[in-house]
N, C-alpha and C. Protein backbone atom coordinates (compact mmCIF):
# COMPACT_ATOMS: atom_id res chain seq x y z
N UNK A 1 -125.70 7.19 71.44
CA UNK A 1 -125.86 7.08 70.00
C UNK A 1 -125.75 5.60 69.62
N UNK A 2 -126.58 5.38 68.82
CA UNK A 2 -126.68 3.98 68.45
C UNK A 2 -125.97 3.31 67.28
N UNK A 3 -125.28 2.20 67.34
CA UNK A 3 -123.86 2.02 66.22
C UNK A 3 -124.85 2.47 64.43
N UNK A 4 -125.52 2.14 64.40
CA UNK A 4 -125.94 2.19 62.89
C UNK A 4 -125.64 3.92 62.90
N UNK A 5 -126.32 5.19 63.90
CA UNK A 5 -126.28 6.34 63.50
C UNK A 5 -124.44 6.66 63.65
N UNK A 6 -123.43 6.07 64.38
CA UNK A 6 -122.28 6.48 64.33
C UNK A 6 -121.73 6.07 63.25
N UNK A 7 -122.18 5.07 62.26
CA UNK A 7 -121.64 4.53 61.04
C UNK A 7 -121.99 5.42 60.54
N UNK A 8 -122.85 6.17 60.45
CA UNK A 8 -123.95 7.25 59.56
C UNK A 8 -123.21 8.15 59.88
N UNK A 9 -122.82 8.55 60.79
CA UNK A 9 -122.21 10.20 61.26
C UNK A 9 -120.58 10.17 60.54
N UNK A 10 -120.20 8.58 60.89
CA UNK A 10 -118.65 8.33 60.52
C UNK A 10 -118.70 9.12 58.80
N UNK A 11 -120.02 7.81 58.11
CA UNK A 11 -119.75 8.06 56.55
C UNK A 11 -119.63 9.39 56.50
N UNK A 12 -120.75 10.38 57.16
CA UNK A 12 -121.56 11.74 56.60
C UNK A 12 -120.15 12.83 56.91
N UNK A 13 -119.08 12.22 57.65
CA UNK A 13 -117.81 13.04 57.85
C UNK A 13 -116.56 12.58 57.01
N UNK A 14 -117.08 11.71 56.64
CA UNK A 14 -116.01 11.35 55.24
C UNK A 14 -114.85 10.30 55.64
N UNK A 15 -115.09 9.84 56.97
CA UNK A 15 -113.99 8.90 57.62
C UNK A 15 -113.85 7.48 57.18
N UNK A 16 -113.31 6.84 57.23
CA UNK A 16 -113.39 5.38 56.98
C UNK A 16 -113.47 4.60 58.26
N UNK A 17 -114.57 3.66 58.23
CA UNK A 17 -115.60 3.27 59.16
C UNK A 17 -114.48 1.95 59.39
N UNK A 18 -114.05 1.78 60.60
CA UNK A 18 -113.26 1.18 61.40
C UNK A 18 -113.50 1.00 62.37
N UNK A 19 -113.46 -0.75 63.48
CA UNK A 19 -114.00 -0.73 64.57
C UNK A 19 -113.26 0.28 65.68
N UNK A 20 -111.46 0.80 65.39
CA UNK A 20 -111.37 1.64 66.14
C UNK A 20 -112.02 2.70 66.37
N UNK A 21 -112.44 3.60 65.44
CA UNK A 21 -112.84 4.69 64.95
C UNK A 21 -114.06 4.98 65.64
N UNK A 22 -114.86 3.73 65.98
CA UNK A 22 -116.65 3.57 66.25
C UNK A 22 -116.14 3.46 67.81
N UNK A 23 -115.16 2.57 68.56
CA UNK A 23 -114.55 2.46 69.76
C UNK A 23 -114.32 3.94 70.19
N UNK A 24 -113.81 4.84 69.67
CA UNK A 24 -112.90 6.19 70.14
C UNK A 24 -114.80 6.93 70.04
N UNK A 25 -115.17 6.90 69.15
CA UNK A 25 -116.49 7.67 69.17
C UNK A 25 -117.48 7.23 70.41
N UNK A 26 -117.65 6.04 70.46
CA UNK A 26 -118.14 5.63 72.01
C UNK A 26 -117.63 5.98 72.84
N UNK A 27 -116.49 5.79 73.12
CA UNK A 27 -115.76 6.83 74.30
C UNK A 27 -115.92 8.43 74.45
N UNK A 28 -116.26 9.25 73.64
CA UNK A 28 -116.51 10.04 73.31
C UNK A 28 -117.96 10.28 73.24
N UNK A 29 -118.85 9.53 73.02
CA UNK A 29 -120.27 10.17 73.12
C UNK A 29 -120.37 10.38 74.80
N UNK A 30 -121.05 11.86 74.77
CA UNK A 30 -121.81 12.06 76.34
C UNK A 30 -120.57 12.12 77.21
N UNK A 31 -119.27 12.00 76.86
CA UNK A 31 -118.23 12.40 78.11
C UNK A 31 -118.06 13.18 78.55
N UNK A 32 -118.06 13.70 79.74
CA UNK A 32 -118.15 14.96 80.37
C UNK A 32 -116.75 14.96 81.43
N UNK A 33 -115.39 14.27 80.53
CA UNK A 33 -114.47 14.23 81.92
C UNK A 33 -113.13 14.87 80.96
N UNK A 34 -113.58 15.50 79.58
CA UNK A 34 -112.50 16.48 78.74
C UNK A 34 -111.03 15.30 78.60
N UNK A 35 -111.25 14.76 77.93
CA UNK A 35 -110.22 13.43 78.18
C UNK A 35 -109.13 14.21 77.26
N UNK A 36 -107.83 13.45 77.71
CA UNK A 36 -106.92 13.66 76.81
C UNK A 36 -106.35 12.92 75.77
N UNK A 37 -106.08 12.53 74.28
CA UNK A 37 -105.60 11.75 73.90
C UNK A 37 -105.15 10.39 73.95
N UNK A 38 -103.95 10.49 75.15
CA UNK A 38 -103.43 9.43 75.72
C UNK A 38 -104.36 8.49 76.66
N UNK A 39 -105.28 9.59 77.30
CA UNK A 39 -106.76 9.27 78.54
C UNK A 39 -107.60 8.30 77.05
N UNK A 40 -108.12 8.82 76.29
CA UNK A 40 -108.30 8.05 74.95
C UNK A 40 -108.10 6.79 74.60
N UNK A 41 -106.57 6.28 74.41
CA UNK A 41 -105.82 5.65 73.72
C UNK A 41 -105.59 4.31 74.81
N UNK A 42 -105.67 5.27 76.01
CA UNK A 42 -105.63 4.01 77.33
C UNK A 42 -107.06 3.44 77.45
N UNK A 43 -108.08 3.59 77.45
CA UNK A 43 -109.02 3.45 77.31
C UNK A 43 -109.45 2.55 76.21
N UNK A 44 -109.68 2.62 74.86
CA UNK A 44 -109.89 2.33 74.06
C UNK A 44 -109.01 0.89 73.26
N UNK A 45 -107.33 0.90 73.83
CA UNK A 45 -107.08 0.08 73.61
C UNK A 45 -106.89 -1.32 74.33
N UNK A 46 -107.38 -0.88 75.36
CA UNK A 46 -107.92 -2.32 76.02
C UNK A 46 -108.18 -3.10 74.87
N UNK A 47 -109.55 -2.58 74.29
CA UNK A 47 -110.57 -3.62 73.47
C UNK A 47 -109.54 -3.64 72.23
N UNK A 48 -108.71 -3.09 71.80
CA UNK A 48 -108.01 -3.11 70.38
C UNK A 48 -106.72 -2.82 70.56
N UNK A 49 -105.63 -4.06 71.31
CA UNK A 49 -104.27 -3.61 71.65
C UNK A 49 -103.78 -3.05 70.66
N UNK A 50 -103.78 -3.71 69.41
CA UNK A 50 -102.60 -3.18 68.29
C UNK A 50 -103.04 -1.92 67.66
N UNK A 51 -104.08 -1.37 68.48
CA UNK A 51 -104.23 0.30 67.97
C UNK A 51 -103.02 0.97 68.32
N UNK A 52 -102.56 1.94 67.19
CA UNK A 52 -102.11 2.64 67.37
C UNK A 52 -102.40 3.82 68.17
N UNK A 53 -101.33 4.93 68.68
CA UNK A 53 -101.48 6.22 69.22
C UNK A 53 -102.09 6.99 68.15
N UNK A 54 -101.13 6.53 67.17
CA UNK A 54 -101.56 7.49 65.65
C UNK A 54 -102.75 7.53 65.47
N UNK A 55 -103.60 6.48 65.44
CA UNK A 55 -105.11 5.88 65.11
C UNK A 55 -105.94 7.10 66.06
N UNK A 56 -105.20 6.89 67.16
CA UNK A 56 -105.85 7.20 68.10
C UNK A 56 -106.42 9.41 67.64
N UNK A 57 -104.70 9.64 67.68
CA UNK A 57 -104.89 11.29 67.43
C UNK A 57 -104.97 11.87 65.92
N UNK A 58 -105.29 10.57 65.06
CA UNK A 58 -105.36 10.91 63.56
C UNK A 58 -106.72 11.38 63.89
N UNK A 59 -107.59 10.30 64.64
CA UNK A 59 -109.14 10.65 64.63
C UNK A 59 -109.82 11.73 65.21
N UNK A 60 -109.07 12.39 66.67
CA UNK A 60 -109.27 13.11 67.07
C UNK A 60 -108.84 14.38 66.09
N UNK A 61 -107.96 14.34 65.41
CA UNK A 61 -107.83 15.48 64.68
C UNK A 61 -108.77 15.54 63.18
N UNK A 62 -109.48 14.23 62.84
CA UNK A 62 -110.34 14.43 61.84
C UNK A 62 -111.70 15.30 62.31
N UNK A 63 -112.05 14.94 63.69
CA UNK A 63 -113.46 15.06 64.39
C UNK A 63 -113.19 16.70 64.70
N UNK A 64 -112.11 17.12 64.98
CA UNK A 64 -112.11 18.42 65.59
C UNK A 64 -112.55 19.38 64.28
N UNK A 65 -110.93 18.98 62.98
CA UNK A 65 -111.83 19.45 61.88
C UNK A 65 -112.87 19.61 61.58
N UNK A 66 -113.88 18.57 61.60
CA UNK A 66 -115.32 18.56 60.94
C UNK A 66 -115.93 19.49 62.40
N UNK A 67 -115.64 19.75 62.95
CA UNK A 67 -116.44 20.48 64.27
C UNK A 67 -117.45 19.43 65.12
N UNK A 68 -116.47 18.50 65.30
CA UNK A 68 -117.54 17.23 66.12
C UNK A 68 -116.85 17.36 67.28
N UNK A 69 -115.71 17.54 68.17
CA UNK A 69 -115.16 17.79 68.78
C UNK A 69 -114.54 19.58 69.09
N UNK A 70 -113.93 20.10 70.56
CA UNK A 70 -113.44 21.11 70.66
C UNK A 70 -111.78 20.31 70.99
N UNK A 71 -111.26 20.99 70.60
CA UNK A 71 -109.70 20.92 71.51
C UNK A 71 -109.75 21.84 72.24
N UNK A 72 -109.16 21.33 73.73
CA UNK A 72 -108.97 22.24 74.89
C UNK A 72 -107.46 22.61 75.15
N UNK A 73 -107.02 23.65 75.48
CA UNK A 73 -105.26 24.18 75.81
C UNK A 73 -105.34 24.31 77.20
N UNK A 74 -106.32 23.72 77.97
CA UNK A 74 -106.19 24.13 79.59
C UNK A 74 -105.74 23.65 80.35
N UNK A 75 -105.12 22.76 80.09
CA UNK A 75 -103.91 21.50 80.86
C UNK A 75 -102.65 21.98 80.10
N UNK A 76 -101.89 22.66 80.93
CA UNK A 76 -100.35 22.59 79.88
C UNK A 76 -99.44 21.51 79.97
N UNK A 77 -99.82 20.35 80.40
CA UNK A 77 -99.34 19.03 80.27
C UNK A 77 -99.98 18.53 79.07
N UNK A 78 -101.17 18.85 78.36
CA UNK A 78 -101.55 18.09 77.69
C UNK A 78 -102.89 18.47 76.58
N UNK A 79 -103.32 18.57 75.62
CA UNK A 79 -104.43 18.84 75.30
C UNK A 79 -105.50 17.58 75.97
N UNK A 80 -106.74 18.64 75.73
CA UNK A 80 -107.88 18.14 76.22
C UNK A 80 -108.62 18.02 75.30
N UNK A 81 -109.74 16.79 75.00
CA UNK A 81 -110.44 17.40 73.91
C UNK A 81 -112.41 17.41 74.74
N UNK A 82 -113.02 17.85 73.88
CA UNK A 82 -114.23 17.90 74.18
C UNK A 82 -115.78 17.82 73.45
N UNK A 83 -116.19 16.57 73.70
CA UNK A 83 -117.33 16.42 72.57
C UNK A 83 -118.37 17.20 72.61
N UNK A 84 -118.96 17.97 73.51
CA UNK A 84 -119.65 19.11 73.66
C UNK A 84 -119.66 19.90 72.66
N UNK A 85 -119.82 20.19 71.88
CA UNK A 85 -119.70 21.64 70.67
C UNK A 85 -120.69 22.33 70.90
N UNK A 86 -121.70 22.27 72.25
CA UNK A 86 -122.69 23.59 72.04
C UNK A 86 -121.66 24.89 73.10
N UNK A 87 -122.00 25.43 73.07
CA UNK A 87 -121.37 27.23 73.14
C UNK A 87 -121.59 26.73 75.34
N UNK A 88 -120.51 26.77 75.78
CA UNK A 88 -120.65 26.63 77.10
C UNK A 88 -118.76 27.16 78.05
N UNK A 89 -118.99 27.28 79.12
CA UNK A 89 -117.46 27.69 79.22
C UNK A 89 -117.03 26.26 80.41
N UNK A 90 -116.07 26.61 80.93
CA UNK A 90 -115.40 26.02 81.63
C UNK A 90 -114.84 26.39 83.05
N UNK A 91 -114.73 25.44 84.12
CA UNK A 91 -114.28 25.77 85.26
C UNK A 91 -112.90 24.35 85.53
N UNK A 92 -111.90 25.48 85.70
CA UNK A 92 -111.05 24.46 85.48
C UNK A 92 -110.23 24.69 86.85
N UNK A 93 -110.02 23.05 87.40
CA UNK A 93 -108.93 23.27 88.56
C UNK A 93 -107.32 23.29 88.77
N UNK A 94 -106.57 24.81 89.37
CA UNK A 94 -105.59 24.92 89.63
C UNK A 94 -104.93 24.10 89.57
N UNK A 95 -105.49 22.75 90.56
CA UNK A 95 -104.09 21.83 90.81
C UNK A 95 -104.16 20.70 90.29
N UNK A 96 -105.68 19.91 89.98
CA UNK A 96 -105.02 19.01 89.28
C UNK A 96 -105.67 18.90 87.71
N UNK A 97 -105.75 20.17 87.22
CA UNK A 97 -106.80 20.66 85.96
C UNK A 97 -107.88 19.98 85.31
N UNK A 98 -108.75 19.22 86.58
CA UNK A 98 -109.93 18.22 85.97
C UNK A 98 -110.33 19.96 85.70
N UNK A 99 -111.63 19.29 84.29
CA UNK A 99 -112.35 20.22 83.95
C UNK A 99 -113.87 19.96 83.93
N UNK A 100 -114.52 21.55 84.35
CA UNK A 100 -116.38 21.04 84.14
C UNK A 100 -116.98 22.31 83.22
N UNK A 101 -117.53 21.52 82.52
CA UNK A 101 -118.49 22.28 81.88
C UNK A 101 -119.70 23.31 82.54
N UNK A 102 -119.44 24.45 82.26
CA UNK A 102 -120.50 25.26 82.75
C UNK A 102 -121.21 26.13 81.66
N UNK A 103 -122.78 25.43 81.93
CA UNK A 103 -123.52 26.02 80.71
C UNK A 103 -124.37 27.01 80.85
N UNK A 104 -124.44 27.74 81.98
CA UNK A 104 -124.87 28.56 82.03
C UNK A 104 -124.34 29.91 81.00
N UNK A 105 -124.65 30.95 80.37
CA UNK A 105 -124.01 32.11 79.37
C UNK A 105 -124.02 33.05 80.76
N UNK A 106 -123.16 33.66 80.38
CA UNK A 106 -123.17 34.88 81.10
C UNK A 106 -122.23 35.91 80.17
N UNK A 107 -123.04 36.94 79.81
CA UNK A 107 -123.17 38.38 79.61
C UNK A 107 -121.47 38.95 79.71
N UNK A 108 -120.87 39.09 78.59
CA UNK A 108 -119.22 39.36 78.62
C UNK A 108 -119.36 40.48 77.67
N UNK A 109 -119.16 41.60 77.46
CA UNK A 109 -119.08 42.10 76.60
C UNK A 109 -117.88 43.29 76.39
N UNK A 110 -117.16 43.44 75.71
CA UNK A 110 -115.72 43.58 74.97
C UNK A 110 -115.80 45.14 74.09
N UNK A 111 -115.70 46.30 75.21
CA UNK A 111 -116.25 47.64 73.76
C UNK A 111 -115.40 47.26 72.91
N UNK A 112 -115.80 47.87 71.30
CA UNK A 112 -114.81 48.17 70.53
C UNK A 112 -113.59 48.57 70.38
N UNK A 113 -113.19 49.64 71.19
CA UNK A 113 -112.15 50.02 71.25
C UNK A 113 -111.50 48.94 72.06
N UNK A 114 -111.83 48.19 72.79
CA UNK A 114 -110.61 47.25 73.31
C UNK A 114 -110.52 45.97 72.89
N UNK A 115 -111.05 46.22 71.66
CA UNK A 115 -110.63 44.78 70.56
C UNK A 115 -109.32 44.53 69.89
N UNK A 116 -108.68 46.06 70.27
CA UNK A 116 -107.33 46.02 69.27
C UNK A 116 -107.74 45.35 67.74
N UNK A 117 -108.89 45.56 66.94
CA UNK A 117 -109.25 45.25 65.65
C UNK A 117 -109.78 44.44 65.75
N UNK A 118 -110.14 43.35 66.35
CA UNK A 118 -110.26 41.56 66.39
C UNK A 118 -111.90 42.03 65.91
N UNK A 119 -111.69 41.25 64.99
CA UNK A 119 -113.70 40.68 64.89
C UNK A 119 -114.02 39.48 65.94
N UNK A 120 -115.03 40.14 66.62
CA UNK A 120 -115.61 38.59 67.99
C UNK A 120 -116.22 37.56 67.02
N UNK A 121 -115.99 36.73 67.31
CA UNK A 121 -116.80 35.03 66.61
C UNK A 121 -117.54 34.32 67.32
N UNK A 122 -117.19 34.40 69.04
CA UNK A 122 -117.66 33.40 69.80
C UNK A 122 -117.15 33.85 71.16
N UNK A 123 -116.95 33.55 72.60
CA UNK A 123 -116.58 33.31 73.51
C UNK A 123 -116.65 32.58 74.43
N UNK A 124 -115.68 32.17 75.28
CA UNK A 124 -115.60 30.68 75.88
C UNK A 124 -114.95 31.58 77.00
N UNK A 125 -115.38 31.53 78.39
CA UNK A 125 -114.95 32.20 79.63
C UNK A 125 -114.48 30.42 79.97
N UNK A 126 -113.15 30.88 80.88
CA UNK A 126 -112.74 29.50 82.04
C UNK A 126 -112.45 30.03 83.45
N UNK A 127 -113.40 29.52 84.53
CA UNK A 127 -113.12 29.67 85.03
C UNK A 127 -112.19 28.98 86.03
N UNK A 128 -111.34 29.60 87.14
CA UNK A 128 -110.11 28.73 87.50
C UNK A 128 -110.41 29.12 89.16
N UNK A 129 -110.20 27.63 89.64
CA UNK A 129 -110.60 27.76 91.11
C UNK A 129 -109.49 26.18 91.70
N UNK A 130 -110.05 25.76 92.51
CA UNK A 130 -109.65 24.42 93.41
C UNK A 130 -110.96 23.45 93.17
N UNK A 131 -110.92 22.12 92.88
CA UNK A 131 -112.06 21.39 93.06
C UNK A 131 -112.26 20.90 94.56
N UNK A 132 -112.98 19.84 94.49
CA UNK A 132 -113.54 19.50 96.11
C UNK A 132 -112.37 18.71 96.20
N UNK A 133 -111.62 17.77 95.49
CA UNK A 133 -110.79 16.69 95.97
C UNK A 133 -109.56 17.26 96.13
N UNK A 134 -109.02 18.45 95.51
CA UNK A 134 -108.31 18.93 95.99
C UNK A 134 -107.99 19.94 97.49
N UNK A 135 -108.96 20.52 97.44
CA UNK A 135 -109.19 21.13 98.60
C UNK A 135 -109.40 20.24 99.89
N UNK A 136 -110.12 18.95 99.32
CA UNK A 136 -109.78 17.98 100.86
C UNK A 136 -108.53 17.82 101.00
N UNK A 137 -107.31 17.52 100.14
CA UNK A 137 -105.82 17.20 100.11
C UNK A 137 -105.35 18.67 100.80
N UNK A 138 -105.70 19.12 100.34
CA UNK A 138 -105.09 20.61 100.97
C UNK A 138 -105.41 21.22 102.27
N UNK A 139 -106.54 20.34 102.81
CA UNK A 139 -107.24 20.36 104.52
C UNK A 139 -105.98 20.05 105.19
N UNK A 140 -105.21 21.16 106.33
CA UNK A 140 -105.16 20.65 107.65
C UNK A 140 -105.85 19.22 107.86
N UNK A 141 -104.52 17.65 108.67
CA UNK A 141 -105.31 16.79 109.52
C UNK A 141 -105.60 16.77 110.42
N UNK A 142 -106.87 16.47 111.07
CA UNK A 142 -107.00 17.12 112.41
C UNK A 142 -105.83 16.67 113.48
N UNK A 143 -105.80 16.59 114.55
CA UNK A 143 -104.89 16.19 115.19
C UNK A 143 -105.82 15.22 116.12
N UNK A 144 -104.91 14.08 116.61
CA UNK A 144 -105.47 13.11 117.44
C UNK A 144 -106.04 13.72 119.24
């Protein structure tokens, strides 16, 4: 995204247009590594030491509001957030909870009766496995 349309997206969400603000949104366009806050804040304040944390999760909590962002609960160390907002699920790892987007849909369906009342809105499947870098850590070394 190009700075003039993120000034445009900033105004059209009602934010006040700040070089942090345009910094955290660059970090955020096209990321596909579900960052966390703090993953954020380390990042971003390289270029702008005297940013605050606050700065940092005020914005993330403006963007989630407006539906420009997802918040993720799949790290219980930490929220995740995610600039993706089209309809996709997740494969998330056991041990060290990197997360990937999987966009393929697949077919879930919930009879009525086992809604316990709930009206459906949406669904987001995660799936939970080992990634590759973990599973090399977790290899037997061979022996000499």
């Amino acid at each position: 995204m190009e700075k003039k349309e993120k000034f445009a997206k900033l105004r059209e969400l009602g934010l006040k247009l700040t070089p942090q603000r345009l910094a955290i949104l660059d970090f955020l366009d096209g990321n596909t590594s579900h960052p966390s806050a703090e993953e954020i804040y380390a990042n971003v304040s390289r270029s702008f030491p005297s940013m605050s944390f606050a700065t940092v999760y005020n914005t993330l909590d403006a963007l989630r509001e407006r539906g420009q962002i997802v918040e993720l609960n799949l790290d219980p160390a930490k929220k995740r957030f995610d600039p993706n907002t089209k309809p996709h699920h997740h494969l998330v790892c056991a041990s060290c909870y990197k997360i990937v987007d999987v966009m393929r849909d697949y077919r879930v369906r919930i009879p009525p009766e086992e809604r316990s009342g709930f009206r459906l809105q949406g669904k987001q499947i995660t799936f939970i496995g080992t990634c590759p870098e973990c599973q090399a850590a977790e290899a037997p070394a061979e022996a000499p």
